[in-house]
PDB file of N, CA and C in Angstrom:
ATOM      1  N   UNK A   1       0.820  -1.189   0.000  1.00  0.00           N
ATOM      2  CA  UNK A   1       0.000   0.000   0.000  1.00  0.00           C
ATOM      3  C   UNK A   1       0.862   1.250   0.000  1.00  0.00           C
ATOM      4  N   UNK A   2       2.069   1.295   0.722  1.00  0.00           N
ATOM      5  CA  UNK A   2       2.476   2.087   0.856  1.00  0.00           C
ATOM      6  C   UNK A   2       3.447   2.730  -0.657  1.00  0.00           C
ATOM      7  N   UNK A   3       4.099   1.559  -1.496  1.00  0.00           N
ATOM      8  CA  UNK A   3       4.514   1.950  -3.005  1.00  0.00           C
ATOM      9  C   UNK A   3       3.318   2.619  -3.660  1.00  0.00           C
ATOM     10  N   UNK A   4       1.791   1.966  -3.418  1.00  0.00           N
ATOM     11  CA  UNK A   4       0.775   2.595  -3.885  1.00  0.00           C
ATOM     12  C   UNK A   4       0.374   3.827  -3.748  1.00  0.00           C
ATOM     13  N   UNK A   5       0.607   4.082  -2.772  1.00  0.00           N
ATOM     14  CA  UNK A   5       0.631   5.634  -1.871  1.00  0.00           C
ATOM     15  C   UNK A   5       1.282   6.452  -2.711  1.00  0.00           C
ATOM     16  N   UNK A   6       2.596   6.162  -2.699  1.00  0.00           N
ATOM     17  CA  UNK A   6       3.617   6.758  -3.510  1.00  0.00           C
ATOM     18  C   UNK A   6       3.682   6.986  -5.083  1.00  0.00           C
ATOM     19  N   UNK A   7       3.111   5.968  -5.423  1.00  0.00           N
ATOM     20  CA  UNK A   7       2.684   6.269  -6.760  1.00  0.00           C
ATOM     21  C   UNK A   7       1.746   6.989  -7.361  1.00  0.00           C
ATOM     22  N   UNK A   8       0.462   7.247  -6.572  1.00  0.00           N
ATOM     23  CA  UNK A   8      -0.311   8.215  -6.376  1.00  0.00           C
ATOM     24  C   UNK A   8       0.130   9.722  -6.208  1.00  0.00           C
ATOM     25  N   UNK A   9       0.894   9.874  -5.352  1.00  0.00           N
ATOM     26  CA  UNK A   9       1.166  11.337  -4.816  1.00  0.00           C
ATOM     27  C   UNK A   9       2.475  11.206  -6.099  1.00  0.00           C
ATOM     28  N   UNK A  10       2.748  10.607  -6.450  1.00  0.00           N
ATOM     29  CA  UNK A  10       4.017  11.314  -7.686  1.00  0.00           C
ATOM     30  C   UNK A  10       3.114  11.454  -8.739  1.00  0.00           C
ATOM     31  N   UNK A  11       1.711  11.046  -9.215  1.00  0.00           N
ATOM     32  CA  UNK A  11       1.618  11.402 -10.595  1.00  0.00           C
ATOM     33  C   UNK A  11       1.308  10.011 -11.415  1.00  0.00           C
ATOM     34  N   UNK A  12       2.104   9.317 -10.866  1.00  0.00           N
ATOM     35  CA  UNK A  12       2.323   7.877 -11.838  1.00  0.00           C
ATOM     36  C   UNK A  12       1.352   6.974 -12.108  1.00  0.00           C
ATOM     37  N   UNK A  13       0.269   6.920 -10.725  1.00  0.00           N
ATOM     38  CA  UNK A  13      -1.131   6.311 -11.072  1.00  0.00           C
ATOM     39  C   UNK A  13      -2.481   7.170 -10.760  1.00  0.00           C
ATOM     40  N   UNK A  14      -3.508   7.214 -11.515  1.00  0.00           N
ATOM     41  CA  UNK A  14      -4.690   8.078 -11.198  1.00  0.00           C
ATOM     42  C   UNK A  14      -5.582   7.667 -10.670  1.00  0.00           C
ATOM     43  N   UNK A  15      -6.817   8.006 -10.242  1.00  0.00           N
ATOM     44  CA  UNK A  15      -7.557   7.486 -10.000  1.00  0.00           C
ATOM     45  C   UNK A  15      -8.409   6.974 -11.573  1.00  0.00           C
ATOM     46  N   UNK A  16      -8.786   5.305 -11.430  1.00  0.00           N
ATOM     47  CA  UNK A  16      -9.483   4.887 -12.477  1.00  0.00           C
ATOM     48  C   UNK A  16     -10.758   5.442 -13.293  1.00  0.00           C
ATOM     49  N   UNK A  17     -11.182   5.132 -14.162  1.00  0.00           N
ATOM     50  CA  UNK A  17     -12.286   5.842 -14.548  1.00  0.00           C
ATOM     51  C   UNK A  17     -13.141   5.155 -15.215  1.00  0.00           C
ATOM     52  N   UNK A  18     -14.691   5.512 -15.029  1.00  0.00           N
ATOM     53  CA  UNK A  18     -15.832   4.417 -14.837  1.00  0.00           C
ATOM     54  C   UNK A  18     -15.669   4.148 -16.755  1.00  0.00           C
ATOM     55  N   UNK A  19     -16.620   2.514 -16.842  1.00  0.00           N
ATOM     56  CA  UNK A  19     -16.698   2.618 -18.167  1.00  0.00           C
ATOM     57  C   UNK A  19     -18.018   3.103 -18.197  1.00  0.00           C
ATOM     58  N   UNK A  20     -18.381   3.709 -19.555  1.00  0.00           N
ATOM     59  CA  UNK A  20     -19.421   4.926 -19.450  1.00  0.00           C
ATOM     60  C   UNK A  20     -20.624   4.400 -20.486  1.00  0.00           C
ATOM     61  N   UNK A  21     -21.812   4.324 -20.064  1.00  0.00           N
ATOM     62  CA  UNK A  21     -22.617   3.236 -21.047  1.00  0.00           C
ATOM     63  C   UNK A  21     -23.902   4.304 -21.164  1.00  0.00           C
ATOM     64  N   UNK A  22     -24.648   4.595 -22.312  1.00  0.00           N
ATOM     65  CA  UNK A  22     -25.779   5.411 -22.560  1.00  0.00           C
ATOM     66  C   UNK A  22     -27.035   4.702 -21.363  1.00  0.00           C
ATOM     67  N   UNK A  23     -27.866   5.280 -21.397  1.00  0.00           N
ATOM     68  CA  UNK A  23     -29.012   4.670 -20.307  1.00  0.00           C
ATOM     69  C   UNK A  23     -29.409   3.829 -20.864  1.00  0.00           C
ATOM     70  N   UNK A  24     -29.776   3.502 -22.350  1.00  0.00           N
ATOM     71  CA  UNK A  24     -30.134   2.622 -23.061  1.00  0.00           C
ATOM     72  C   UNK A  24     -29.553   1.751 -23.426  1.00  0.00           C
ATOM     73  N   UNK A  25     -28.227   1.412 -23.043  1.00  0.00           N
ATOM     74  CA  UNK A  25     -27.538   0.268 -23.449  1.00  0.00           C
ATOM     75  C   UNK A  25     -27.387  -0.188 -21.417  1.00  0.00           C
ATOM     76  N   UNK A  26     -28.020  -0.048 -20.642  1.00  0.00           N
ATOM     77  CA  UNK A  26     -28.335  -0.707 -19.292  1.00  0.00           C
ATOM     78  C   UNK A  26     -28.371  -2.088 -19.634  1.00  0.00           C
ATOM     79  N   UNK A  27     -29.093  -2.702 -20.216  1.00  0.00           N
ATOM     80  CA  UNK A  27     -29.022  -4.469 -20.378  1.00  0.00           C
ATOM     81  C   UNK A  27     -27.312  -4.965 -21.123  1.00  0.00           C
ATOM     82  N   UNK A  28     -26.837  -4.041 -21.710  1.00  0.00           N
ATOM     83  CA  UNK A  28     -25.783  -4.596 -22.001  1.00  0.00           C
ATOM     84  C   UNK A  28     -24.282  -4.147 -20.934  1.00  0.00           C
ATOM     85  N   UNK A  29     -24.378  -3.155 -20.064  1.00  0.00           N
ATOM     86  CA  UNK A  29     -23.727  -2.953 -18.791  1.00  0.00           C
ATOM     87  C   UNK A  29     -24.227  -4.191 -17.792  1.00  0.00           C
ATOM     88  N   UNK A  30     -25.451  -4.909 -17.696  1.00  0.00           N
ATOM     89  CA  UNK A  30     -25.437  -5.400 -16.638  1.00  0.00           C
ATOM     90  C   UNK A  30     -25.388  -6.968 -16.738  1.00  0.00           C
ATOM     91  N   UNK A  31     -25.305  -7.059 -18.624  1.00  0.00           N
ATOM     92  CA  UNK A  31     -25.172  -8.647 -18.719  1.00  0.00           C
ATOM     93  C   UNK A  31     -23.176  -8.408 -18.345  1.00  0.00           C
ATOM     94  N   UNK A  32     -22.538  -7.480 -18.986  1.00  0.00           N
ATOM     95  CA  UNK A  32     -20.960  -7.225 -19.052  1.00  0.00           C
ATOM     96  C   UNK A  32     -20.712  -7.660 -17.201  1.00  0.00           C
ATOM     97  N   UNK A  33     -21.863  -7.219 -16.103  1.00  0.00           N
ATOM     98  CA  UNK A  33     -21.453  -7.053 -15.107  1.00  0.00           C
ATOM     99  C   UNK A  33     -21.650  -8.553 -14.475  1.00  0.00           C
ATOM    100  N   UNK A  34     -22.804  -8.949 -14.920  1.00  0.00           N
ATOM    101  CA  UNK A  34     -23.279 -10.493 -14.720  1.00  0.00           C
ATOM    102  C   UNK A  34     -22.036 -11.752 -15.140  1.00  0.00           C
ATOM    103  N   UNK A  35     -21.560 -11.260 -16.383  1.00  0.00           N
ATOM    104  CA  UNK A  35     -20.611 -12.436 -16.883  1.00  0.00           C
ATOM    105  C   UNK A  35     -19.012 -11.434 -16.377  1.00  0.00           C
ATOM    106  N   UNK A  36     -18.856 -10.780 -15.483  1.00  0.00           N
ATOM    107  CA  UNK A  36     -17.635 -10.645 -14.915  1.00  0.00           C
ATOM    108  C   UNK A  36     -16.753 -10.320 -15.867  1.00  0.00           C
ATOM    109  N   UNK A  37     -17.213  -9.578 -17.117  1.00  0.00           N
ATOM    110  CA  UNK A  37     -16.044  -8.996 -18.407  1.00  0.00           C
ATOM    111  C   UNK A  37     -15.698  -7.631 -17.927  1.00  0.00           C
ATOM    112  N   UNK A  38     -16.126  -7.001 -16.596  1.00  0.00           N
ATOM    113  CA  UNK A  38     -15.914  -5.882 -16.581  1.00  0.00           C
ATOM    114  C   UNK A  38     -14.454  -5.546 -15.487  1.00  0.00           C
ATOM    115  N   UNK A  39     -14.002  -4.231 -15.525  1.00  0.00           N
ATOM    116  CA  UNK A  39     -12.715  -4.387 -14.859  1.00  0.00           C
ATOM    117  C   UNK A  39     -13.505  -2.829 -14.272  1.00  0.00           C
ATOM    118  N   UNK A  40     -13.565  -2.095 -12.781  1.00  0.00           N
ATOM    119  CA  UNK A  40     -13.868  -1.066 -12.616  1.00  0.00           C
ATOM    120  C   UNK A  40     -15.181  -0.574 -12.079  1.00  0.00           C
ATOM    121  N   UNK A  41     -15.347   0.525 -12.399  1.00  0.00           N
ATOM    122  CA  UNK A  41     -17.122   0.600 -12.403  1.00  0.00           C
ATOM    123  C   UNK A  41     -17.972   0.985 -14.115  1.00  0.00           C
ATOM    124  N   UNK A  42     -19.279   1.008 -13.967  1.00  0.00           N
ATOM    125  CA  UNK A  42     -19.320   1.381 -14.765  1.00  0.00           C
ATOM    126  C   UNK A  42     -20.795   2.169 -14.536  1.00  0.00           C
ATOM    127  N   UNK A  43     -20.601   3.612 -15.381  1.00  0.00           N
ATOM    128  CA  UNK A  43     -21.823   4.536 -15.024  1.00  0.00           C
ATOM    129  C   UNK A  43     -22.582   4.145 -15.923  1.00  0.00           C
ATOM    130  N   UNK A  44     -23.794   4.886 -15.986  1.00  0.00           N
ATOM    131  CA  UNK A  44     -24.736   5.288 -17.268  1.00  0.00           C
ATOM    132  C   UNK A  44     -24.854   6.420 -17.158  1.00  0.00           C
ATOM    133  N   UNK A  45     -25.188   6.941 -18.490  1.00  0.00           N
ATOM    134  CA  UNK A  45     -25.737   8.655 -18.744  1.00  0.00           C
ATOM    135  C   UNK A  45     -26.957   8.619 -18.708  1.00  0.00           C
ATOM    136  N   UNK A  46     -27.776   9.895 -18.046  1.00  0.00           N
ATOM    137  CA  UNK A  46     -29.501   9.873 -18.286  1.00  0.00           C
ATOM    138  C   UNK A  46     -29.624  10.260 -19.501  1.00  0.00           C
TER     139      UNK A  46
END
């Protein structure tokens, strides 16, 4: 945790960022989430 720490406060890793799915593609975010293809989070847009 603590290299992690460090890698953070230098720059070197960011915070991740959601994968981003229209409201209408919801059945295909939650089969991705069901069969475990996903790495992260993932939003929808209204």
């Amino acid at each position: 945790m603590a290299e992690m720490a460090r890698l953070l406060a230098a720059g070197v890793l960011g915070p991740g960022r959601p994968t981003v799915y229209e409201l209408a593609e919801g059945p295909k975010a939650l089969a991705e989430l069901e069969a475990r293809a996903t790495v992260g989070k993932l939003a929808l847009l209204p």
